[in-house]
Protein backbone atom coordinates (compact mmCIF):
# COMPACT_ATOMS: atom_id res chain seq x y z
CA UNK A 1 86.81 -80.34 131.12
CA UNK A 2 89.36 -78.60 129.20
CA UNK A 3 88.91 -76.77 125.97
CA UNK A 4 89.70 -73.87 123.98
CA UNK A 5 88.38 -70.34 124.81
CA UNK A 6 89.03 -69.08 121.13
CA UNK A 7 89.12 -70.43 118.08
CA UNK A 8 93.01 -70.67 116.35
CA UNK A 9 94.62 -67.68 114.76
CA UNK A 10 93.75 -67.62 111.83
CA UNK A 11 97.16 -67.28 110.06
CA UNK A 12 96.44 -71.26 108.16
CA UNK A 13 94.11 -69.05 105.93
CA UNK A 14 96.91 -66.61 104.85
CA UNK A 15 99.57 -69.69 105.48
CA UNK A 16 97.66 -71.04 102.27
CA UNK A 17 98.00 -68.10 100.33
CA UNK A 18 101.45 -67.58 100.61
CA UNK A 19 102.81 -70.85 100.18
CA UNK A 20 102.00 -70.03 96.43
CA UNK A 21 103.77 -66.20 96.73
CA UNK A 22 99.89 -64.39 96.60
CA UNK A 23 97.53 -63.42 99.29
CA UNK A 24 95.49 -60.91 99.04
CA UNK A 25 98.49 -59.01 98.00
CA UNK A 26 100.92 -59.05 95.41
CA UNK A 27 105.04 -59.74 95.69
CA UNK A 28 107.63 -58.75 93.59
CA UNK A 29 108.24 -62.18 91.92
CA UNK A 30 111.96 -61.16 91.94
CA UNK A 31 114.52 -62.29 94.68
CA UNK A 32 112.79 -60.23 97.58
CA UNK A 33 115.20 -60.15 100.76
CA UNK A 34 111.58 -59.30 102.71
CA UNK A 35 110.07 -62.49 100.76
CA UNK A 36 112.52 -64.10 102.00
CA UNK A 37 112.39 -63.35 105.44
CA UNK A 38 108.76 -63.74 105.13
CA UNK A 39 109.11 -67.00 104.47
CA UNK A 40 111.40 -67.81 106.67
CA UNK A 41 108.58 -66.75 109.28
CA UNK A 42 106.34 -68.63 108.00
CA UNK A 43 108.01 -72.17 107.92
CA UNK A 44 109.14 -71.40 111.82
CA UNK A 45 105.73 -70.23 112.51
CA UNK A 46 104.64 -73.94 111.05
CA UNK A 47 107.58 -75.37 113.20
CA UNK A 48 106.39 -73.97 116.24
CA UNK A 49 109.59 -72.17 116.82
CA UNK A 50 107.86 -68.89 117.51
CA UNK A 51 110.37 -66.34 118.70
CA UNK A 52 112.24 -67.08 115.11
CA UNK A 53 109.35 -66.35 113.32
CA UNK A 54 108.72 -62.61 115.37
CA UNK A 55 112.20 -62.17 113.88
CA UNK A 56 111.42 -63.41 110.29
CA UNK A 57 108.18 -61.19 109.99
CA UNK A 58 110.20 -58.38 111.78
CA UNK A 59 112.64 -58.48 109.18
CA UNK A 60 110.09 -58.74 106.27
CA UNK A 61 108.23 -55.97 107.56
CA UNK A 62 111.63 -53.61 107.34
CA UNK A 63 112.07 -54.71 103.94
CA UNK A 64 108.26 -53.95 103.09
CA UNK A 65 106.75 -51.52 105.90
CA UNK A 66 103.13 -51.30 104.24
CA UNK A 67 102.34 -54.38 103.57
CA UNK A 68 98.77 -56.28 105.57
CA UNK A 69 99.87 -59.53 104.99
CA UNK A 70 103.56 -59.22 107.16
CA UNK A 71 101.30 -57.22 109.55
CA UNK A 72 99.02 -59.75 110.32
CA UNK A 73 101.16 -62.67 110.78
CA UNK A 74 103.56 -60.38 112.80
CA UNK A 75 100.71 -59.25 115.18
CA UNK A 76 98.95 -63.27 115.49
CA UNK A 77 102.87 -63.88 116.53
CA UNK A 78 103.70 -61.79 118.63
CA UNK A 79 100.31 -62.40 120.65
CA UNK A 80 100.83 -66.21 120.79
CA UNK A 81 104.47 -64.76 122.50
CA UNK A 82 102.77 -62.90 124.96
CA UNK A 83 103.53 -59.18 123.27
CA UNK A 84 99.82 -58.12 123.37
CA UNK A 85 100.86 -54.36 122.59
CA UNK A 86 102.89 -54.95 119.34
CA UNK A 87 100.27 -57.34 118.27
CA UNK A 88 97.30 -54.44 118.46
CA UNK A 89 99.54 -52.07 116.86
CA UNK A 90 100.82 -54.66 114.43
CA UNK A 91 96.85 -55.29 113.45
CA UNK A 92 95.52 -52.22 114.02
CA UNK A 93 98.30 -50.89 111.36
CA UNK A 94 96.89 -54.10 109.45
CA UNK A 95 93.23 -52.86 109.15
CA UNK A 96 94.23 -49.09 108.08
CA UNK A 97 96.46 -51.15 105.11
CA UNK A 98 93.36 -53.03 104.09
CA UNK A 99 90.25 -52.59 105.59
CA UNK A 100 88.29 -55.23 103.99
CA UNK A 101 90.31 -58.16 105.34
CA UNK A 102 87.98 -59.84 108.25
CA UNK A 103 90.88 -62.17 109.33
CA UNK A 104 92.71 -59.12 110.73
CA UNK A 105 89.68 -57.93 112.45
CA UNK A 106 89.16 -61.27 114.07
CA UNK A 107 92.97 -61.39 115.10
CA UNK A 108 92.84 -57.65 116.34
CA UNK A 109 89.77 -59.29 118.61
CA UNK A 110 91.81 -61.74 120.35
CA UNK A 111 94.59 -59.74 120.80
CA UNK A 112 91.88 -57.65 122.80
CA UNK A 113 90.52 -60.48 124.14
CA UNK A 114 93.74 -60.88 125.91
CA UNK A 115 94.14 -58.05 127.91
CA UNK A 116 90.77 -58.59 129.19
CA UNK A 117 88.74 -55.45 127.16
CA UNK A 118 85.75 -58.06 126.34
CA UNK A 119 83.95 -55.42 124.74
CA UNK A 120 86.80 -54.15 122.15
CA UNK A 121 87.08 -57.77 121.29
CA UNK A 122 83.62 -58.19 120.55
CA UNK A 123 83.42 -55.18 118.08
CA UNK A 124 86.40 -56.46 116.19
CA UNK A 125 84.72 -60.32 115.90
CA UNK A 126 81.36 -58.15 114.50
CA UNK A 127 83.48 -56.23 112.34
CA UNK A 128 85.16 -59.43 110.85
CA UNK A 129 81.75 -61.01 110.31
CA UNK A 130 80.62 -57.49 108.62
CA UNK A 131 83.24 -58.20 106.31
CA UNK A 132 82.69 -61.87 105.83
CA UNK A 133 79.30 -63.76 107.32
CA UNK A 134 80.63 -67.11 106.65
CA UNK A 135 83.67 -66.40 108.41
CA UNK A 136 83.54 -69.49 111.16
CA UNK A 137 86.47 -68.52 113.32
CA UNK A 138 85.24 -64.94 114.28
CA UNK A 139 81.50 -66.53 114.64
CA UNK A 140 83.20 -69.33 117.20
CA UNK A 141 84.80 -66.63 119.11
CA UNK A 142 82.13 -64.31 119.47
CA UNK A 143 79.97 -67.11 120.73
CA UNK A 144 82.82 -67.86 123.45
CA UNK A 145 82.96 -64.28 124.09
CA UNK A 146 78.94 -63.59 124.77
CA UNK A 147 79.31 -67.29 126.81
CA UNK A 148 82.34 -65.66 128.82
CA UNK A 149 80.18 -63.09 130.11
CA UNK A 150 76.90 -65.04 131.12
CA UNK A 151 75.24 -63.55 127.72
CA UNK A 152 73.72 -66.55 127.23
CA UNK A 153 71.32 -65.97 124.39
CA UNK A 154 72.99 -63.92 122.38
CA UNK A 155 75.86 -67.18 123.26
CA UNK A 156 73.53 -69.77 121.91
CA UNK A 157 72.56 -67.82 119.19
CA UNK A 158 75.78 -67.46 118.32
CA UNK A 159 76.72 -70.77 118.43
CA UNK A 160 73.57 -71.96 116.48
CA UNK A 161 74.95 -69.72 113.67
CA UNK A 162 78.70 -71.27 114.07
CA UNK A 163 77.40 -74.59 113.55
CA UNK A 164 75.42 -73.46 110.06
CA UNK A 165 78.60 -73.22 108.99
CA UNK A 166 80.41 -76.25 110.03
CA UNK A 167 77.86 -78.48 111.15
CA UNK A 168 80.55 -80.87 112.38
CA UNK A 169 82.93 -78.77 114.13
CA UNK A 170 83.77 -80.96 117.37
CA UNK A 171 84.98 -77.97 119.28
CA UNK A 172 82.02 -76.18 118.84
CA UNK A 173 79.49 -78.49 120.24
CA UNK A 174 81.68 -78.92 122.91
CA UNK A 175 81.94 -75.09 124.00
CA UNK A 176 78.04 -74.97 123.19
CA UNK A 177 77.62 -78.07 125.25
CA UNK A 178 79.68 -76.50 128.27
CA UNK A 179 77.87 -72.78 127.99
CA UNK A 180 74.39 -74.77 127.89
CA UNK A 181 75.69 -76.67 130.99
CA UNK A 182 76.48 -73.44 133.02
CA UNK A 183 73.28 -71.83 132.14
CA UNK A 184 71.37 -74.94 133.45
CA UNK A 185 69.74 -75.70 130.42
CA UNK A 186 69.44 -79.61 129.84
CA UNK A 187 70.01 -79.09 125.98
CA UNK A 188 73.69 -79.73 127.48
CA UNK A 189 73.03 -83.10 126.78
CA UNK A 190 72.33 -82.94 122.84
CA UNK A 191 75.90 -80.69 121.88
CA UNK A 192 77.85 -82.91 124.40
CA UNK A 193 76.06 -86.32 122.34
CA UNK A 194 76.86 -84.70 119.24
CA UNK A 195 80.58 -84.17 120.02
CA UNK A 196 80.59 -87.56 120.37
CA UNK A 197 79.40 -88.84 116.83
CA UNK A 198 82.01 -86.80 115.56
CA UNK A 199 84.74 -87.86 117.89
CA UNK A 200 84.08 -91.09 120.06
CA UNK A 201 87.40 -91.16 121.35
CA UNK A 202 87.46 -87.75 123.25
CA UNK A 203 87.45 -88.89 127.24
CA UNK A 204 86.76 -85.55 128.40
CA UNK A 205 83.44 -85.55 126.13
CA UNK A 206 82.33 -89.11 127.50
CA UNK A 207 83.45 -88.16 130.65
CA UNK A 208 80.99 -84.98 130.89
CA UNK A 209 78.30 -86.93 129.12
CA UNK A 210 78.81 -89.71 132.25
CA UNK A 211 78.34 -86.56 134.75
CA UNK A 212 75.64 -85.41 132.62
CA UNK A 213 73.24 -88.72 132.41
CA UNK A 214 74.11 -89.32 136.06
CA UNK A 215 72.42 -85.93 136.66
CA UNK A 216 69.47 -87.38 134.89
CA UNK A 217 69.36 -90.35 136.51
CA UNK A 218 69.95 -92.30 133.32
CA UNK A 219 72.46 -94.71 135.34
CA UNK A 220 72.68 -97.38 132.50
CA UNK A 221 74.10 -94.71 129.88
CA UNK A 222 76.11 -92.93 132.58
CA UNK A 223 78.02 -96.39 133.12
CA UNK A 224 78.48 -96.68 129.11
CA UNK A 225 79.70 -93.13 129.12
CA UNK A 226 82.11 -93.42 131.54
CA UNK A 227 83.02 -96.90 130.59
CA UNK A 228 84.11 -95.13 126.73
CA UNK A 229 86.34 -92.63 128.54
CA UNK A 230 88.18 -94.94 130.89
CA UNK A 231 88.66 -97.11 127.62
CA UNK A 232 90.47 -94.40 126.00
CA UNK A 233 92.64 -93.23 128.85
CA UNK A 234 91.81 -96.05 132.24
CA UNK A 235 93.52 -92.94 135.11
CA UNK A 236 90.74 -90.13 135.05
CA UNK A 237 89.33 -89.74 138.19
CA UNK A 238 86.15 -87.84 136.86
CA UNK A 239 85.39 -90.99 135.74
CA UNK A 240 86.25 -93.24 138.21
CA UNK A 241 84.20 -91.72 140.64
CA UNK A 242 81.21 -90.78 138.10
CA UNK A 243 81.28 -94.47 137.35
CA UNK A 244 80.93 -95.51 140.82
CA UNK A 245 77.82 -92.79 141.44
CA UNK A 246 76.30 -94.64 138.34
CA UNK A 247 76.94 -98.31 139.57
CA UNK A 248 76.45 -97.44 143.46
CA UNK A 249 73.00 -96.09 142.18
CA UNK A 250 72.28 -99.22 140.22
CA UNK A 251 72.85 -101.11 143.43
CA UNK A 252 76.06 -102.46 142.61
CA UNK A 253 77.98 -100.91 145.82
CA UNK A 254 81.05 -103.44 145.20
CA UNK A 255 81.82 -102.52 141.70
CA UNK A 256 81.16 -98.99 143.00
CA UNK A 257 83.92 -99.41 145.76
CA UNK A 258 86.14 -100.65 143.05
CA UNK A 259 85.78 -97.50 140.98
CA UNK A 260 85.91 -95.09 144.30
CA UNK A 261 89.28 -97.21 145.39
CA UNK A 262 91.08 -96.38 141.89
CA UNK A 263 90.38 -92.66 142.03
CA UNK A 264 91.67 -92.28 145.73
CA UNK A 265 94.79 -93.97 144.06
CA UNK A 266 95.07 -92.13 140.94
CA UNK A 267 94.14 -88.87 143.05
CA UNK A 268 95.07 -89.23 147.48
CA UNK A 269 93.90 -86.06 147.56
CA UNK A 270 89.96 -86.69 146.35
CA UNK A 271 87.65 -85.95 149.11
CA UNK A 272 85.08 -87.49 146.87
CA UNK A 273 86.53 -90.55 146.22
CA UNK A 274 87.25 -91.42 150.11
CA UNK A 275 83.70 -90.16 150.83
CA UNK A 276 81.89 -92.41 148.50
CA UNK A 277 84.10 -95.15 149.29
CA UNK A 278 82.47 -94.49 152.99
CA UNK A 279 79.30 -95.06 151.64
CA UNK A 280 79.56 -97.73 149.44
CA UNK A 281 81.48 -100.19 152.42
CA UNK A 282 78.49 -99.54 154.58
CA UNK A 283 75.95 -100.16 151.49
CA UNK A 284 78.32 -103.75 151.97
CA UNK A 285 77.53 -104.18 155.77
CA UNK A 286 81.13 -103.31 156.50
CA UNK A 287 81.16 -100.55 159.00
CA UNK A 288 85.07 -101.08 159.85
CA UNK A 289 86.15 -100.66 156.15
CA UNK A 290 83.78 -97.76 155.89
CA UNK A 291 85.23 -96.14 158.92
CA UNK A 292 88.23 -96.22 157.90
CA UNK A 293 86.91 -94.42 154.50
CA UNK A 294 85.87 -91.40 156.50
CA UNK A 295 88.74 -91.26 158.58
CA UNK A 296 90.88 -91.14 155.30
CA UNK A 297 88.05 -88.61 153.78
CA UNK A 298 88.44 -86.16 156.99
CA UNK A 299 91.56 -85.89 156.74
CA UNK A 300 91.12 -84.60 153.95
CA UNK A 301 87.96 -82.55 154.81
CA UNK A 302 88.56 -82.52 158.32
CA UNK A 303 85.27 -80.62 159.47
CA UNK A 304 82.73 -81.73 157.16
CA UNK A 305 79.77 -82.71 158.86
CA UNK A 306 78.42 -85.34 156.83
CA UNK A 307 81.49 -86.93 157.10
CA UNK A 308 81.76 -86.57 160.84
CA UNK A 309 77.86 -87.88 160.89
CA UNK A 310 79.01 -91.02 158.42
CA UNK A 311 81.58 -92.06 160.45
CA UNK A 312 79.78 -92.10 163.80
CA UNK A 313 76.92 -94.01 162.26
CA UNK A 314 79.80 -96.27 161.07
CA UNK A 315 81.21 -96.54 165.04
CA UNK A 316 77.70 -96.53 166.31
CA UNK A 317 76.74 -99.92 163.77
CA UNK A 318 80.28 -101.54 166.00
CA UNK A 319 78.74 -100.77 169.09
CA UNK A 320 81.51 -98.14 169.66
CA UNK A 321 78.78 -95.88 170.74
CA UNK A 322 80.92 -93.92 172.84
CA UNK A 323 83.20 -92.91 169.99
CA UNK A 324 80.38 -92.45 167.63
CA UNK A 325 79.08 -90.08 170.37
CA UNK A 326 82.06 -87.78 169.94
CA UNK A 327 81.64 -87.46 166.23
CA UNK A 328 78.11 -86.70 166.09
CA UNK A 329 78.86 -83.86 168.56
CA UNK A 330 81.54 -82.78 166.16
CA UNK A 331 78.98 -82.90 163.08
CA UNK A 332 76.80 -80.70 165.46
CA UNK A 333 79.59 -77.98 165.46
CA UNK A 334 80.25 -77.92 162.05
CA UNK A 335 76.74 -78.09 161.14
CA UNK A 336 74.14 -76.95 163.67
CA UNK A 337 71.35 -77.77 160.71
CA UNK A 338 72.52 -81.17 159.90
CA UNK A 339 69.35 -82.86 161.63
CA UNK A 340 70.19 -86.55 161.29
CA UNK A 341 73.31 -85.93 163.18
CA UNK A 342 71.27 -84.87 165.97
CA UNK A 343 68.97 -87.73 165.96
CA UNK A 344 71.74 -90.00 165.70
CA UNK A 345 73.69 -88.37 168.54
CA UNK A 346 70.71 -89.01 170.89
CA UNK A 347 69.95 -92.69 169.12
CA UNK A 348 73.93 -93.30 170.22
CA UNK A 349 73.20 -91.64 174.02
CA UNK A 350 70.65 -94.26 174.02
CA UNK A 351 73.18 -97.06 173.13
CA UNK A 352 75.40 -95.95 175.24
CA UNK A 353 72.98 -96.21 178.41
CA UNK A 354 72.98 -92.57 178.97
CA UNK A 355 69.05 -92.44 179.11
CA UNK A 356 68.86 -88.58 180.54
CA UNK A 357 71.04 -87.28 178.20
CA UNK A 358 69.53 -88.98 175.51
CA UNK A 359 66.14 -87.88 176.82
CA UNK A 360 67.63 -84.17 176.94
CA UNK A 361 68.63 -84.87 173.15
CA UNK A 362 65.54 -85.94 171.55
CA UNK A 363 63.43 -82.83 173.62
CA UNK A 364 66.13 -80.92 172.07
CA UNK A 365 65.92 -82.17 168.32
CA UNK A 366 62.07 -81.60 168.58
CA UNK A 367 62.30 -77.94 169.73
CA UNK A 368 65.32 -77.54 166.85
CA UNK A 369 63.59 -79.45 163.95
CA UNK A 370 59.35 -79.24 165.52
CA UNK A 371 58.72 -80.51 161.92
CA UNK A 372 60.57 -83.74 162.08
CA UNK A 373 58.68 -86.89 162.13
CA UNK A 374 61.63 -88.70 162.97
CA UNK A 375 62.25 -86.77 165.96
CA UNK A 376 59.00 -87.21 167.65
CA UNK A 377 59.11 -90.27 166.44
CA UNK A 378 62.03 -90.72 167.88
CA UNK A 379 61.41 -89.05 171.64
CA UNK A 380 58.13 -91.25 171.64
CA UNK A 381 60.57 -94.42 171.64
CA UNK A 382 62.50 -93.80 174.29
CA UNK A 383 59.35 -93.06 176.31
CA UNK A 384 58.05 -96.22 175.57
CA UNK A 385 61.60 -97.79 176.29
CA UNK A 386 61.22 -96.30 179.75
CA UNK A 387 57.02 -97.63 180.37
CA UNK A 388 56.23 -93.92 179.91
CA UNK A 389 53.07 -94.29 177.64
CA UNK A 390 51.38 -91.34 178.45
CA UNK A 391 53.88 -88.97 176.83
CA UNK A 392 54.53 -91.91 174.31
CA UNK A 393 51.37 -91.57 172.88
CA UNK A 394 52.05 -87.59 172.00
CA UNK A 395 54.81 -88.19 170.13
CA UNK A 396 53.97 -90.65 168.45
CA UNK A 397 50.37 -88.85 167.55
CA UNK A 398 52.52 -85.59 166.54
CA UNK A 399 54.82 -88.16 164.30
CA UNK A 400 51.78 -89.54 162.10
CA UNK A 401 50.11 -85.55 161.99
CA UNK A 402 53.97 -85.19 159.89
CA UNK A 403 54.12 -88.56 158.31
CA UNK A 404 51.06 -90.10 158.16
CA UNK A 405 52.72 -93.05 156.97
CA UNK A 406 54.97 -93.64 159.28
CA UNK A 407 55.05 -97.69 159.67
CA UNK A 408 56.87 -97.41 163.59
CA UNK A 409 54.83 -94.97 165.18
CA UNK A 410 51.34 -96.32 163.86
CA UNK A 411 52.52 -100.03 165.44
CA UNK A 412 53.44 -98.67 169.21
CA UNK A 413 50.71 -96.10 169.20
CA UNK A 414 48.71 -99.48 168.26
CA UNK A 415 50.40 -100.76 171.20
CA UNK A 416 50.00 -97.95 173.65
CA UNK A 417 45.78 -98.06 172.42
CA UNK A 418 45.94 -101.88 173.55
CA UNK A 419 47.70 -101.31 176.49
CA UNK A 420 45.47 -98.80 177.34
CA UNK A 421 42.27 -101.57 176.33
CA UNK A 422 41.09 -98.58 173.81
CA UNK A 423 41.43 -102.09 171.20
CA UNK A 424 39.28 -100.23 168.40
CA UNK A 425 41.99 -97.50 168.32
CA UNK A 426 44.42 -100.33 168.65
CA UNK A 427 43.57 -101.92 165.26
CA UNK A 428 43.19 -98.76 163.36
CA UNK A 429 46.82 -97.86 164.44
CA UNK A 430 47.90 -101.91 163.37
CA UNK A 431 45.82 -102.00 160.13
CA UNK A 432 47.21 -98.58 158.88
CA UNK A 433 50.89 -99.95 159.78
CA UNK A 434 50.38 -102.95 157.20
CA UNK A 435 49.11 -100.50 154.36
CA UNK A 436 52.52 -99.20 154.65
CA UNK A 437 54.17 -102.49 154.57
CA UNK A 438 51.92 -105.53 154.63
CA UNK A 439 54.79 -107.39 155.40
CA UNK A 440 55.72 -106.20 158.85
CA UNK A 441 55.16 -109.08 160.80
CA UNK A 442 55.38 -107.25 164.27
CA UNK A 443 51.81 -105.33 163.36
CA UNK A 444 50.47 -108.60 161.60
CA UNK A 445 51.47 -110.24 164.52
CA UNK A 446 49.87 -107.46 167.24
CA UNK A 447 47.05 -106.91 164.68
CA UNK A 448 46.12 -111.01 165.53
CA UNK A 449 46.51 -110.00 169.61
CA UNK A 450 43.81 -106.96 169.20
CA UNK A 451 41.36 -109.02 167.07
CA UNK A 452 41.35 -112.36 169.09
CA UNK A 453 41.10 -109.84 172.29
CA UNK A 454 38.18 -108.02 170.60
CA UNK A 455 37.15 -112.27 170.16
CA UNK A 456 37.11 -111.79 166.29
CA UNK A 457 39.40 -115.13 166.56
CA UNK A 458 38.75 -116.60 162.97
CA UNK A 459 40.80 -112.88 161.39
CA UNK A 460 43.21 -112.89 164.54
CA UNK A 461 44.25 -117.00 163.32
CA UNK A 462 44.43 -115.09 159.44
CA UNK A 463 46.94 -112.21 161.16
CA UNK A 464 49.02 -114.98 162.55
CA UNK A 465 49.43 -117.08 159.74
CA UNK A 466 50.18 -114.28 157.42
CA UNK A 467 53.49 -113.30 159.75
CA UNK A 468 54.28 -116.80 159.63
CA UNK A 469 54.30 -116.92 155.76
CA UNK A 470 56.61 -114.26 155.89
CA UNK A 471 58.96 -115.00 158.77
CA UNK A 472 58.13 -118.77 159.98
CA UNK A 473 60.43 -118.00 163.09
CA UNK A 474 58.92 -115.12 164.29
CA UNK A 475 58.32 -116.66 168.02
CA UNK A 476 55.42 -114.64 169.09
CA UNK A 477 53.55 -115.32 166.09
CA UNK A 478 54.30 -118.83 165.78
CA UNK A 479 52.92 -119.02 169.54
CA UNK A 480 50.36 -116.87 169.06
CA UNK A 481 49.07 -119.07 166.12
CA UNK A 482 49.04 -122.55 167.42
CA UNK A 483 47.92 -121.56 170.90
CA UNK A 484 44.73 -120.00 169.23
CA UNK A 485 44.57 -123.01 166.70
CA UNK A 486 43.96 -125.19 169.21
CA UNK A 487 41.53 -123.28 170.98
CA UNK A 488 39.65 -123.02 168.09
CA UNK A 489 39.90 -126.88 167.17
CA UNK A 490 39.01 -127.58 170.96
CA UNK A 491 35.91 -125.17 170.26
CA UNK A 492 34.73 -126.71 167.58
CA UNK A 493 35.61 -130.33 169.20
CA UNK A 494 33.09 -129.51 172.12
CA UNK A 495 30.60 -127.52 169.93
């Protein structure tokens, strides 16, 4: 966000004085041709016509070579022009005329301050505060300065003492707000809020807060945030796309898309915006809109690799598995550490009934990423895919050492144990599936197999039923159930 490094000039102090022929120095209250002239300067200087004012003060300052007041408003000039040397000397001539006057130390700072000698400028903002403590603009400055150059304490301290002065200066909380920001401390948050009392229509303020709560994941006061800016001016693209983060996080993907849509119009160029635009389509199920989202994002980017990843995944959900193969390899090469393109690359081998090179894959996303549950768990399916349980069981054992958790390895090593007749091991494997998720009906369902095998038939009829109250046309359960409620009704028939 945009705002000012320094503080203004200065001159509206002396401006004041002059308008009623004082200062801090005296004029001849006769015709003057350097009164005049001086305020000739002065009404361009107010006019903005800058150049004629260098001339006016020029001109004054020939009529009366000694006098602070010309050289001050001569030197201020002729930096806004660009002319750092003649201001210095202009300012520096100033200070030797009256040494007590903190506005031409402050002055003499930014004219310093221009040509890049940080520390001459910070002397002269000291000096003007030496002169005068409750002089705001030098205070401002010298905060910006010690914020220019990472200094942050001496920064915050500086701008703690700026607002004792003018508690309500909007600029300041802003420039305090951005140097907290860049130091990483969340106190960000308070100067930006506080700009904001003092001036609710600022976008650029709302805009930052938006980023700012988004960071925090405060998504309702992001969206509010946000909302405020593109109220005052509906085209910033900060926004748009903050907005969507906020509303794509609140699980509102199609107002999201809206948002992400508007900044890739406002701005063709925004990675960001065609990116999150990716995301968002797929959040909506549709894979071809999201495609083409990351095929507009890379051409932007072309070799980002979550991009390249995202829009295989997007192929690979179309059953274009060959295509999505391509990009996954291309995610690879711009991002050998990128693990999920890697799995994915092997998941879309698999697809794409290529079941050695997908084999080759997952072996070689375990040796890359040995830590991955997902991996093993991963390699362990497409053993089972192919009846080979006895390496099966390994991976999947390896998966739940990483993820103990892990609802899809605990149901086939379940199934593996049963296959195997090892049932107690079976049921340990289904029970600890369905404290993960109670609701997976495959391990309610497989859970009811084990027991009624183990002939604990009254749980095994409980297993079944539950899967039915949560899917009633899950076939195997639904089979499973009345085939063992009638035994159990013949049972008792014949008991």
């Amino acid at each position: 966000m945009g705002h000012r490094n320094l503080r203004g000039w200065s001159v509206a102090l002396v401006a004041a004085a002059i308008i009623v022929l004082g200062s801090r120095h005296t004029w001849a209250q006769e015709t003057d041709a350097g009164l005049a002239s001086f305020n000739q300067g002065v009404q361009c200087y107010e006019g903005g016509q800058l150049a004629e004012a260098r001339d006016a003060f020029t001109a004054a300052l020939e009529a009366r070579p000694d006098d602070p007041t010309i050289l001050v408003w001569l030197g201020s000039v002729s930096l806004q022009l660009g002319d750092t040397e003649a201001a210095i000397a202009n300012l520096r001539r100033s200070i030797e005329l009256d040494p007590d006057y903190a506005v031409s130390y402050n002055n003499l700072g930014n004219a310093y301050l221009a040509t890049g000698d940080l520390a001459a400028a910070g002397e002269q903002y000291q000096a003007a505060l030496a002169k005068d403590p409750e002089y705001f603009d030098a205070q401002y400055n010298l905060a910006n300065l010690y914020a220019r150059q990472a200094q942050y304490e001496q920064a915050f301290n500086a701008y703690n003492r700026a607002l004792e002065i003018r508690p309500d200066d909007f600029e300041t909380h802003v420039s305090f707000g951005h140097a907290l920001r860049k130091a990483g401390d969340p106190k960000a948050l308070r100067e930006f809020e506080a700009a904001r009392e003092i001036n609710p229509q600022d976008a650029n303020v709302q805009t930052i807060l938006g980023t700012l709560f988004v960071k925090a994941g405060e998504w309702d006061s992001a969206v509010a945030a946000y909302e405020a800016a593109l109220a005052v001016n509906a085209d910033i693209v900060e926004a748009h796309i903050g907005l969507g983060l906020a509303l794509y996080n609140k699980g509102q993907a199609a107002d999201a898309a809206t948002h992400w849509t508007r900044a890739a119009e406002l701005d063709p160029t925004s990675f960001a915006a065609r990116y999150n635009q990716g995301l968002a389509y797929e959040a909506l199920g549709d894979c071809a809109q999201a495609a083409t989202a990351y095929e507009s994002a890379l051409q932007i980017r072309p070799d980002d690799a979550n991009t390249l990843n995202n829009l295989g995944s997007a192929l690979h959900a179309q059953k274009r598995s060959a295509e999505a193969v391509d990009y996954f390899r291309r995610a690879i090469a711009a991002n050998p550490a990128l693990q999920v393109a890697h799995i994915n690359l092997a998941l879309a081998l698999e697809a794409g009934e290529q079941p050695q090179e997908a084999l080759a894959q997952w072996q070689d996303v375990t040796t890359r990423f040995p830590d991955s549950a997902a991996a093993h768990c991963g390699l362990g399916n497409l053993y089972y895919a192919q009846k080979d349980y006895e390496r099966a069981l390994p991976a999947y054992l390896r998966c739940l050492e990483l993820e103990p958790a892990n609802l899809e390895a605990h149901n086939n090593a379940g199934l593996i144990y049963f296959r195997q007749n090892e049932l107690a091991e079976a049921v340990v494997h289904f029970r600890a599936a369905l404290e993960t998720n109670p609701n997976y009906v495959y391990a309610l369902n497989n859970l009811g197999v084990a027991l009624e095998k183990q002939d604990n038939l009254t749980e095994a009829l409980e297993q079944y039923r539950k899967a039915l109250e949560i899917d009633p046309e899950y076939a195997p359960a639904k089979s499973n159930f009345e085939r063992l409620q009638n035994k159990l009704g013949e049972a008792a028939a014949t008991g």
